[in-house]
PDB file of N, CA and C in Angstrom:
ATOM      1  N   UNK A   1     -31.593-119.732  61.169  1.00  0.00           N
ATOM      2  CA  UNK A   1     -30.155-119.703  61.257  1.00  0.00           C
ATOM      3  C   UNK A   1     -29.582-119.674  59.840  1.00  0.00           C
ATOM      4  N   UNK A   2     -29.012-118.898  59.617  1.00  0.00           N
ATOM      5  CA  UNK A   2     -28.556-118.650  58.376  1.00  0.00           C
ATOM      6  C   UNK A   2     -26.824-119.128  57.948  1.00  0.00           C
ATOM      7  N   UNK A   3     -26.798-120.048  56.738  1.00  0.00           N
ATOM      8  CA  UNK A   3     -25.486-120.333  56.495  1.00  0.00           C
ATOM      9  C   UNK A   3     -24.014-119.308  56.268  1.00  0.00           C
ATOM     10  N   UNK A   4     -23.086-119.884  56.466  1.00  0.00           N
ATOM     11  CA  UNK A   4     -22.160-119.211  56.391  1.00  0.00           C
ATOM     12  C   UNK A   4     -21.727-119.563  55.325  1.00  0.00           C
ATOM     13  N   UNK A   5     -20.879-118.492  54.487  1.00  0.00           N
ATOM     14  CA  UNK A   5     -20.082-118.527  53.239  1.00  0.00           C
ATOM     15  C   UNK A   5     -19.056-118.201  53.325  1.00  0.00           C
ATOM     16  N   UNK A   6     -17.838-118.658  52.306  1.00  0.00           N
ATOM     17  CA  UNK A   6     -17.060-117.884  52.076  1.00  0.00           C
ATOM     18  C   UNK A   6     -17.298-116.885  51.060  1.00  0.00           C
ATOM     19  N   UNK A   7     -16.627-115.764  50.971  1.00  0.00           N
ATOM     20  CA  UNK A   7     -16.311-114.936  49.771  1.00  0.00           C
ATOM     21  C   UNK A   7     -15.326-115.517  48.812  1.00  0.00           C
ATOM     22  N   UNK A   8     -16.013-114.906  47.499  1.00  0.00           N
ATOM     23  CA  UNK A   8     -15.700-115.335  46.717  1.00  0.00           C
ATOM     24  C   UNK A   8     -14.172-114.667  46.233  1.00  0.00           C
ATOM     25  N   UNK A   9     -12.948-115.094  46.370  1.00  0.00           N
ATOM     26  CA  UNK A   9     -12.007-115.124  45.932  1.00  0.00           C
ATOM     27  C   UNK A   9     -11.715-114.206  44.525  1.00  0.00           C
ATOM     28  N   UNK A  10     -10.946-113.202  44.014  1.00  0.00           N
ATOM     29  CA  UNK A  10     -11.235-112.420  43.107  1.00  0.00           C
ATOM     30  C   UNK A  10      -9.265-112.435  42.485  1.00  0.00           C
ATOM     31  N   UNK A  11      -8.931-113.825  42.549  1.00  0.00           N
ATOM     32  CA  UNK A  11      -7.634-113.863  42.260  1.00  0.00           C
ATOM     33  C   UNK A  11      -7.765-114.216  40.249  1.00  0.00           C
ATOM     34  N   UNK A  12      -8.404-114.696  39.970  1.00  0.00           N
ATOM     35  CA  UNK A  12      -8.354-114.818  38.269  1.00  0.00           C
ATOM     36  C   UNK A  12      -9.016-113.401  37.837  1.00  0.00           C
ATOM     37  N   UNK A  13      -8.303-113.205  36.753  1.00  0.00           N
ATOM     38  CA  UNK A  13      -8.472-111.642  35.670  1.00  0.00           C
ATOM     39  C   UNK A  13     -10.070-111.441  35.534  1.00  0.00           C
ATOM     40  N   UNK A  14     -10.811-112.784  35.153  1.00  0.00           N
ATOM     41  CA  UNK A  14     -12.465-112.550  34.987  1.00  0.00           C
ATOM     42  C   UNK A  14     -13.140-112.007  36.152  1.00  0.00           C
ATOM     43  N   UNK A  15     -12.577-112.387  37.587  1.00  0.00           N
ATOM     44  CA  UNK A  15     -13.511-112.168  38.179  1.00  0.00           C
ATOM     45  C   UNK A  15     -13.098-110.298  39.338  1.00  0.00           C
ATOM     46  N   UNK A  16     -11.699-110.082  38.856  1.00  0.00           N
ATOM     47  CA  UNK A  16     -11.185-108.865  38.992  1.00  0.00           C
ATOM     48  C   UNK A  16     -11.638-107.773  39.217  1.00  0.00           C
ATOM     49  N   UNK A  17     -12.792-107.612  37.933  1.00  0.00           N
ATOM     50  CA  UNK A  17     -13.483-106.731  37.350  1.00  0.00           C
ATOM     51  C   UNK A  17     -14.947-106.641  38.164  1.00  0.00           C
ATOM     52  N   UNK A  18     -15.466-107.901  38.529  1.00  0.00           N
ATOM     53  CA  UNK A  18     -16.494-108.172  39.216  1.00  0.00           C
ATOM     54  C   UNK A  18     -17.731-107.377  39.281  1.00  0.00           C
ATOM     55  N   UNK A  19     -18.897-107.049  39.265  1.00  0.00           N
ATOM     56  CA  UNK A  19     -19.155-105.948  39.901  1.00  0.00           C
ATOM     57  C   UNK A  19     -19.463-105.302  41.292  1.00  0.00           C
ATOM     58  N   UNK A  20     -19.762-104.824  41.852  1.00  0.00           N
ATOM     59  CA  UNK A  20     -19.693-104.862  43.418  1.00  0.00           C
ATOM     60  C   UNK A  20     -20.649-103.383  44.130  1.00  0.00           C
ATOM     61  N   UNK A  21     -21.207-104.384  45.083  1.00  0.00           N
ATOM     62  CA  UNK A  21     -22.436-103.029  45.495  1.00  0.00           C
ATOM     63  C   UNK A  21     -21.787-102.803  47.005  1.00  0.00           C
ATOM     64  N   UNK A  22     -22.314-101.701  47.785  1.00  0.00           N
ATOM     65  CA  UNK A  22     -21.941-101.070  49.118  1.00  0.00           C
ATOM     66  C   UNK A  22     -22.825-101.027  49.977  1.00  0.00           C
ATOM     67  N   UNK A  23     -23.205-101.836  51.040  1.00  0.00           N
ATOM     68  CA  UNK A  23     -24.122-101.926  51.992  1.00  0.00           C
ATOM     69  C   UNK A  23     -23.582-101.179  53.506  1.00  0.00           C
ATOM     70  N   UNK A  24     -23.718-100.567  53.769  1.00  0.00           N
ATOM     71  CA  UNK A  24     -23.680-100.183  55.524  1.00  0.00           C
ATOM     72  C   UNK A  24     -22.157-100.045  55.349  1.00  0.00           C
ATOM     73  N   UNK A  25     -21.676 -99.592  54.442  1.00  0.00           N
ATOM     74  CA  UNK A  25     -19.684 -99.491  54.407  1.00  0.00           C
ATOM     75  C   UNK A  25     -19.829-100.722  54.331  1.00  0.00           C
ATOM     76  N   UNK A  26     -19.741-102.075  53.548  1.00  0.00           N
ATOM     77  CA  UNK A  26     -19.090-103.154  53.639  1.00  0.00           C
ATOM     78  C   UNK A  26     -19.650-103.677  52.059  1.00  0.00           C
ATOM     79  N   UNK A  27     -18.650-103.584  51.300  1.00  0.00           N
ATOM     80  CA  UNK A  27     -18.623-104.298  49.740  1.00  0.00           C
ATOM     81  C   UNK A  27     -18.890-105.252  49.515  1.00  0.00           C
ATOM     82  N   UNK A  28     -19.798-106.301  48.697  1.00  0.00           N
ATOM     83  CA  UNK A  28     -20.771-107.154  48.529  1.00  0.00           C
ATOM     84  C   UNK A  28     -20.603-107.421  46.892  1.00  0.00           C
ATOM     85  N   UNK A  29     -19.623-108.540  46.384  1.00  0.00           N
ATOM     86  CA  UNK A  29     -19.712-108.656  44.938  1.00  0.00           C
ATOM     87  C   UNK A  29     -21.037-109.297  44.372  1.00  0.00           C
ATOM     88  N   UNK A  30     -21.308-109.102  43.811  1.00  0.00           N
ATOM     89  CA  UNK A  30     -22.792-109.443  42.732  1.00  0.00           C
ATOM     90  C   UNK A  30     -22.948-110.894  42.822  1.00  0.00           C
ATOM     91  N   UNK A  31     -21.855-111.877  42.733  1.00  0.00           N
ATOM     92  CA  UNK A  31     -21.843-113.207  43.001  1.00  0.00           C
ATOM     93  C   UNK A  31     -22.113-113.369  44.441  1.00  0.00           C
ATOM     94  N   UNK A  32     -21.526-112.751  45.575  1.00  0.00           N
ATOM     95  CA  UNK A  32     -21.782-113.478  46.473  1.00  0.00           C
ATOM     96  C   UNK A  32     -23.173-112.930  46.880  1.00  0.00           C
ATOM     97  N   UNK A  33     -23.656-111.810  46.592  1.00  0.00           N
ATOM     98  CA  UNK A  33     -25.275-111.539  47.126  1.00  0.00           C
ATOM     99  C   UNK A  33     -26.131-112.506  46.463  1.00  0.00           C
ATOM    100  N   UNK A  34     -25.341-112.915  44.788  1.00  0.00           N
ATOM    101  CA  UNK A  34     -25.935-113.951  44.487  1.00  0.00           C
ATOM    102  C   UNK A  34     -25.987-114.915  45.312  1.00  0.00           C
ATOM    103  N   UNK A  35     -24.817-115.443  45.636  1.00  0.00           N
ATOM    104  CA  UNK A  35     -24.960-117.064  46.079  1.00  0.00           C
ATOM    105  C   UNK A  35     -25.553-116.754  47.438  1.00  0.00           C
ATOM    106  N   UNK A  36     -25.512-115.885  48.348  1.00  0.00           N
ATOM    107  CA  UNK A  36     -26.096-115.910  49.153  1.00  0.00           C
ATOM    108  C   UNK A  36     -27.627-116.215  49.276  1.00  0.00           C
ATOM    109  N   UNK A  37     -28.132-115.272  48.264  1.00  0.00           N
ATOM    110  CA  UNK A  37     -30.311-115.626  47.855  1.00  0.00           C
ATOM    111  C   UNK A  37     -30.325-117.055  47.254  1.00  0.00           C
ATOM    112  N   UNK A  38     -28.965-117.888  46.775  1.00  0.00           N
ATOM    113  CA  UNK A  38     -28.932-119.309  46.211  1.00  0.00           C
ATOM    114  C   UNK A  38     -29.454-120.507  47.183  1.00  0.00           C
ATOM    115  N   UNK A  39     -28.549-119.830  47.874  1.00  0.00           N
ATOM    116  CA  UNK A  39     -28.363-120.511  49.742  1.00  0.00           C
ATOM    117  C   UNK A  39     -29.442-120.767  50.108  1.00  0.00           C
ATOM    118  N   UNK A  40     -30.565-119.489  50.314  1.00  0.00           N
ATOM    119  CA  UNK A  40     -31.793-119.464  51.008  1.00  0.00           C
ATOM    120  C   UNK A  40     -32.604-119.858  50.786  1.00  0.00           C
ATOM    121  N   UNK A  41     -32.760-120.795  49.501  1.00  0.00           N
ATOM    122  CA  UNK A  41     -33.437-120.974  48.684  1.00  0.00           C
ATOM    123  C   UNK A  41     -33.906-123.020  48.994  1.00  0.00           C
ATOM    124  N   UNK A  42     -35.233-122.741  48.625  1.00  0.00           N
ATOM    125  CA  UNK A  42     -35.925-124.742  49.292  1.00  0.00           C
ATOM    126  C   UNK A  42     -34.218-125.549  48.521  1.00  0.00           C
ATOM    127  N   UNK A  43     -34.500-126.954  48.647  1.00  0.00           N
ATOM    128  CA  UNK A  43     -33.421-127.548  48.375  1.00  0.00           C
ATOM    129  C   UNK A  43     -33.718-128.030  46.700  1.00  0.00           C
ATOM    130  N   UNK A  44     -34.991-128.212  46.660  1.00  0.00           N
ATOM    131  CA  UNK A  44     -35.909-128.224  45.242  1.00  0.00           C
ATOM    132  C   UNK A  44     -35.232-127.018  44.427  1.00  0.00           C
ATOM    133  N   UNK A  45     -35.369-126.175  44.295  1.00  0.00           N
ATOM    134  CA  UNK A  45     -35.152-125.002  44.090  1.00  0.00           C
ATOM    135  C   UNK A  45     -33.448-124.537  43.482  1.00  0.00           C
ATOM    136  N   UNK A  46     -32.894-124.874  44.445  1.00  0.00           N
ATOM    137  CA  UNK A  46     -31.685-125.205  44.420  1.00  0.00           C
ATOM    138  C   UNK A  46     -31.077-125.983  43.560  1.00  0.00           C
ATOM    139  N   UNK A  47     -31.481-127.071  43.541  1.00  0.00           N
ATOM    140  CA  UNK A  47     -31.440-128.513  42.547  1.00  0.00           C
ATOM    141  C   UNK A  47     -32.009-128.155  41.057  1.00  0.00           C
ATOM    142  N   UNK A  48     -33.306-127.238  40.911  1.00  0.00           N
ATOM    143  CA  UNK A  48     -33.637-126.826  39.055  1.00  0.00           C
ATOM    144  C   UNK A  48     -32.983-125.635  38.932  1.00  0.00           C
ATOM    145  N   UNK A  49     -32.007-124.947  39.708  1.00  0.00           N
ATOM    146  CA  UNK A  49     -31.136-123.916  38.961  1.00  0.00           C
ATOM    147  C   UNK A  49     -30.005-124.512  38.937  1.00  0.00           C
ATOM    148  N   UNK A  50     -29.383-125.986  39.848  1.00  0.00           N
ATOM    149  CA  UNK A  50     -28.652-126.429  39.140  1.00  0.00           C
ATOM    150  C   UNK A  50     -28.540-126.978  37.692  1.00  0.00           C
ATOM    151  N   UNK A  51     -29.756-127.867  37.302  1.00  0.00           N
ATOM    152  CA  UNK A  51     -29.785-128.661  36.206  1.00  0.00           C
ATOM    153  C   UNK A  51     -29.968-127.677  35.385  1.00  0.00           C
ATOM    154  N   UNK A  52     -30.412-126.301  35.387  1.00  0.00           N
ATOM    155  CA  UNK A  52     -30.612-125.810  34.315  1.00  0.00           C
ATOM    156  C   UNK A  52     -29.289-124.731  34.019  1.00  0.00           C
ATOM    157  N   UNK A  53     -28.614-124.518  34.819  1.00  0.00           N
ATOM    158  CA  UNK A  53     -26.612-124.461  34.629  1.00  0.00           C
ATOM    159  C   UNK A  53     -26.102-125.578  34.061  1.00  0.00           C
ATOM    160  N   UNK A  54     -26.681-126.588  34.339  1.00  0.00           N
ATOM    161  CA  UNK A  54     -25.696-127.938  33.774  1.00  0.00           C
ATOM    162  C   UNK A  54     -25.797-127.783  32.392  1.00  0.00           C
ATOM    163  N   UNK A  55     -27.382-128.328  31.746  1.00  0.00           N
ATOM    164  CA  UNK A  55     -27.520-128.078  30.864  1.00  0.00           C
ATOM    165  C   UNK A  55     -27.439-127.212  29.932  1.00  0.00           C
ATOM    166  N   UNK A  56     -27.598-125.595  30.533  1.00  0.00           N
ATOM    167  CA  UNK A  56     -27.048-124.838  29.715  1.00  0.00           C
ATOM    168  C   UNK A  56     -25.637-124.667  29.063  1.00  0.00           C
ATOM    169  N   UNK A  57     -24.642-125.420  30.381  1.00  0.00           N
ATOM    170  CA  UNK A  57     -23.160-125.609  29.927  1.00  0.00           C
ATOM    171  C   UNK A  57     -23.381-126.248  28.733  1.00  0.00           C
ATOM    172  N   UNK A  58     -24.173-127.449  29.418  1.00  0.00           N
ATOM    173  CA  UNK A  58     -24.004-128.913  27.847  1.00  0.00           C
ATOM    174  C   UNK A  58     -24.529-128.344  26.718  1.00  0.00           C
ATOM    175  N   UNK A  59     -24.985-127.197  27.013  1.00  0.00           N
ATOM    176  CA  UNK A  59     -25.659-126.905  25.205  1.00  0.00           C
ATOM    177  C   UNK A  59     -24.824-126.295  24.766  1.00  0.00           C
ATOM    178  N   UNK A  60     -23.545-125.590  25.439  1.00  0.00           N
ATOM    179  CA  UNK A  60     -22.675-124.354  24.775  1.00  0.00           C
ATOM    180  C   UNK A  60     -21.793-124.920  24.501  1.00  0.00           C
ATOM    181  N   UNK A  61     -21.652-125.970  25.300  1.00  0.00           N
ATOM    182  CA  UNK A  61     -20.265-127.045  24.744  1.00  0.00           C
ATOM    183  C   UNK A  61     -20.579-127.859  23.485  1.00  0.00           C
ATOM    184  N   UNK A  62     -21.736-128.502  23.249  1.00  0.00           N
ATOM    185  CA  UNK A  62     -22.254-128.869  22.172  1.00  0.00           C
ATOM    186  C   UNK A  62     -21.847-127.784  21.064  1.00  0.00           C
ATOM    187  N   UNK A  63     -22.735-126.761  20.833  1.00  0.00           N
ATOM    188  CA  UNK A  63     -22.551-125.777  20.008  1.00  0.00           C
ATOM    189  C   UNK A  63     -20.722-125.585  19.958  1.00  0.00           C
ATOM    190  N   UNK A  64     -20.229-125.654  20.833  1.00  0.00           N
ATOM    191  CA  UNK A  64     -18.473-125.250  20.633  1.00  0.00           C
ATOM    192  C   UNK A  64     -18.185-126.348  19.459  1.00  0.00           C
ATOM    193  N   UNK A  65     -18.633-127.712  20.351  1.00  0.00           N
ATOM    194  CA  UNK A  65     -18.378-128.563  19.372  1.00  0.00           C
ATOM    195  C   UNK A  65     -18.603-128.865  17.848  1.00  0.00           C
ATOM    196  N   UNK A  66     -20.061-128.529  17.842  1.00  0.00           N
ATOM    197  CA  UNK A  66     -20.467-128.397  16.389  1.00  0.00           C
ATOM    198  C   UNK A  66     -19.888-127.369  15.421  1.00  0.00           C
ATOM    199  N   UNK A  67     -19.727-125.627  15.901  1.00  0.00           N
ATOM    200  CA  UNK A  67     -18.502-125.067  14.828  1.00  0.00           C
ATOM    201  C   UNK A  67     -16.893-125.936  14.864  1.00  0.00           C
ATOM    202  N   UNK A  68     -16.493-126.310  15.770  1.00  0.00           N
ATOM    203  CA  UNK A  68     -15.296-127.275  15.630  1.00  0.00           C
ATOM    204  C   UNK A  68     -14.973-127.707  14.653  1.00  0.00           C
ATOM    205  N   UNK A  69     -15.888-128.548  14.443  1.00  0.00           N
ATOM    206  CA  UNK A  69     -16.240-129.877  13.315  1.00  0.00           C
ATOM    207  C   UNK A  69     -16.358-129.249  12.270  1.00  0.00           C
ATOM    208  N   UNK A  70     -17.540-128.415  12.104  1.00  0.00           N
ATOM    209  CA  UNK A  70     -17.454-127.596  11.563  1.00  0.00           C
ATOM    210  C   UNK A  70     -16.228-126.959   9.849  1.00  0.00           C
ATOM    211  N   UNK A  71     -15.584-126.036  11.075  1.00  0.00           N
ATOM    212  CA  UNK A  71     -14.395-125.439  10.595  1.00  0.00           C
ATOM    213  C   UNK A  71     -12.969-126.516  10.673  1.00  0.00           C
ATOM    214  N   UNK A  72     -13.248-127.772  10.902  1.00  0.00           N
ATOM    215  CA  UNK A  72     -12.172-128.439  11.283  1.00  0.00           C
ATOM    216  C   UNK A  72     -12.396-129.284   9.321  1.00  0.00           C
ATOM    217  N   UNK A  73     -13.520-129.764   9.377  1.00  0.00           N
ATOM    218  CA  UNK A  73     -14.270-129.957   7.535  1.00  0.00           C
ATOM    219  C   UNK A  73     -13.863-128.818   6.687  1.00  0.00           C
ATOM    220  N   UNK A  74     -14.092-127.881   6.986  1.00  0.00           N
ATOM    221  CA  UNK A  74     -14.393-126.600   6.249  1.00  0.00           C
ATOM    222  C   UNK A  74     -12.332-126.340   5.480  1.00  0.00           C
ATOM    223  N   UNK A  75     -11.242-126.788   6.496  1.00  0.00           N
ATOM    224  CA  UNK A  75     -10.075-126.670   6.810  1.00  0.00           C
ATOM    225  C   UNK A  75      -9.662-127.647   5.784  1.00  0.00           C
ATOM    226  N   UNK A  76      -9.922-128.376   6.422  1.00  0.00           N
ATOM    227  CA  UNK A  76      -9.471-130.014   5.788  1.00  0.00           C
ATOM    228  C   UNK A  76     -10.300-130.357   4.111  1.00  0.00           C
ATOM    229  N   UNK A  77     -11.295-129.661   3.793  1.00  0.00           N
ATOM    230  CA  UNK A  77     -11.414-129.184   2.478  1.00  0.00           C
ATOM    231  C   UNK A  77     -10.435-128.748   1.887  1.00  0.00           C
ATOM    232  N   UNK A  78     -10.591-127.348   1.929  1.00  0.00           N
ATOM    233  CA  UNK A  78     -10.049-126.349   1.475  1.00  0.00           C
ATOM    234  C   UNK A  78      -8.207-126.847   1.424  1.00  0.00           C
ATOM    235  N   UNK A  79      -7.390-128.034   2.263  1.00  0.00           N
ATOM    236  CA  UNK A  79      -6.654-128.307   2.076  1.00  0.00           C
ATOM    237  C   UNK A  79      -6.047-129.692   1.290  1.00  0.00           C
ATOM    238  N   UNK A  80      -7.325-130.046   0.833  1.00  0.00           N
ATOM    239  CA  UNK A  80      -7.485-131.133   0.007  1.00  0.00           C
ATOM    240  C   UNK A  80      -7.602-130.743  -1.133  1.00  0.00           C
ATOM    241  N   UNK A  81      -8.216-130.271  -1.251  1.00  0.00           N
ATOM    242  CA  UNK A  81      -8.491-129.661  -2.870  1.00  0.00           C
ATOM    243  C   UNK A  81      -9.429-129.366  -3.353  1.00  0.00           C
ATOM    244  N   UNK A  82     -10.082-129.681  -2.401  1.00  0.00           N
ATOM    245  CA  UNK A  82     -12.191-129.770  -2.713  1.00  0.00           C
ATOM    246  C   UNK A  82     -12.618-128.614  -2.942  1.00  0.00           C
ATOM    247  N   UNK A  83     -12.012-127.500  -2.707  1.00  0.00           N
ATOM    248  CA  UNK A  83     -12.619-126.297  -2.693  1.00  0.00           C
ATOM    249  C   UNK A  83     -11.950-125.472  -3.749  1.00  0.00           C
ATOM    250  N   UNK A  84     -12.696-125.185  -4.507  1.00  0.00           N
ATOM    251  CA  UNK A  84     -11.615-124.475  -5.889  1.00  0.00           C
ATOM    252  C   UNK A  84     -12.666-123.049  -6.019  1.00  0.00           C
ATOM    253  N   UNK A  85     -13.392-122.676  -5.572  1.00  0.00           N
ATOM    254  CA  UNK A  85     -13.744-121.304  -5.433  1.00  0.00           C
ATOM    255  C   UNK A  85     -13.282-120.755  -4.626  1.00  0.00           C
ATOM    256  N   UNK A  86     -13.325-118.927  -4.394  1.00  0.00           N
ATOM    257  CA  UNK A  86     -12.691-118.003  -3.746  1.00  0.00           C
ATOM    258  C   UNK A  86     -13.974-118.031  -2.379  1.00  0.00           C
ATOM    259  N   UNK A  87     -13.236-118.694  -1.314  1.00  0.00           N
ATOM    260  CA  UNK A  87     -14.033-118.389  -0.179  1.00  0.00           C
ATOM    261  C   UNK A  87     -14.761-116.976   0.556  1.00  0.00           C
ATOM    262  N   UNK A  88     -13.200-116.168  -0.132  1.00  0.00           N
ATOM    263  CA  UNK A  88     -13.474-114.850   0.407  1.00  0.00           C
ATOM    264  C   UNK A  88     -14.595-113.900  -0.241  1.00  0.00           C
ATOM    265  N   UNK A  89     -15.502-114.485  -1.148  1.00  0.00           N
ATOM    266  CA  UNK A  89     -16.462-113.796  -1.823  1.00  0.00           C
ATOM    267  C   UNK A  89     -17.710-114.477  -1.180  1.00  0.00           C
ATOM    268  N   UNK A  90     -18.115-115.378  -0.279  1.00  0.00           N
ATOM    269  CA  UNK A  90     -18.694-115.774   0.685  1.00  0.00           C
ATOM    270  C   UNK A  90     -19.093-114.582   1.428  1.00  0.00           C
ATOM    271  N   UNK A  91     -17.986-113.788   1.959  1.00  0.00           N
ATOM    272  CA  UNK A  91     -18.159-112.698   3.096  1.00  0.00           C
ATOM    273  C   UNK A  91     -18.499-111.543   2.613  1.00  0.00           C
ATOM    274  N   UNK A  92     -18.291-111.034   1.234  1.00  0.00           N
ATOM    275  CA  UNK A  92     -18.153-109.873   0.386  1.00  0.00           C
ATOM    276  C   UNK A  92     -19.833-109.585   0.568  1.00  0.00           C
ATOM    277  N   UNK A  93     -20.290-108.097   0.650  1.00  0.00           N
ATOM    278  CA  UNK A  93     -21.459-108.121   0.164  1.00  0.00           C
ATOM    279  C   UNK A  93     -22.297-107.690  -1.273  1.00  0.00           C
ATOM    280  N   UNK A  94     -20.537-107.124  -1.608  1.00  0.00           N
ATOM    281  CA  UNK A  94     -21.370-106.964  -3.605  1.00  0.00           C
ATOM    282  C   UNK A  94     -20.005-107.821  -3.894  1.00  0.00           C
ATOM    283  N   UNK A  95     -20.268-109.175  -4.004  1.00  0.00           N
ATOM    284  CA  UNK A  95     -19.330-110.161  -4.898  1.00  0.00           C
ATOM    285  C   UNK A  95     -19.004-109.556  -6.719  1.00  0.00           C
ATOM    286  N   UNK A  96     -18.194-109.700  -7.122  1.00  0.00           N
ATOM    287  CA  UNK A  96     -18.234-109.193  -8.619  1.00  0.00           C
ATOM    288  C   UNK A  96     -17.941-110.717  -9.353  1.00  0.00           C
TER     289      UNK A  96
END
């Protein structure tokens, strides 16, 4: 017996674009054929593609965080006074 889903809702700009396949005349977005093989899947199974979404969030949010800090130092230098060289020769690739 197989679960029922809803479809996935395509009201925000990201998911608009979607991509979308055609079975027997009836349109099938890429997410929901996804979540559908998600569904079918042991409950084990289910549970290590969650944790490994979680964690992948927590690593990108980390990383967000770390340029933050980052450029939030880098800012707060450069408006202190600490920085008395031309930053923009950093980016240059023949500095003079």
């Amino acid at each position: 017996m197989s679960k029922k889903y809803k479809p996935l809702e395509t009201d925000s700009p990201s998911m608009a674009s979607e991509p979308t396949s055609t079975y027997n005349n009836q349109v099938i977005s890429t997410v929901d054929a996804l979540w559908v093989l998600i569904q079918g899947q042991t409950k084990a199974v289910r549970k290590a593609l969650t944790e490994r979404l979680l964690a992948d969030q927590e690593k990108a949010k980390t990383q967000r965080q770390m340029v933050k800090d980052s450029l939030t130092r880098a800012f707060d230098d450069l408006h202190s006074g600490k920085v008395h060289h031309d930053a923009r020769k950093l980016f240059m690739t023949n500095p003079r």
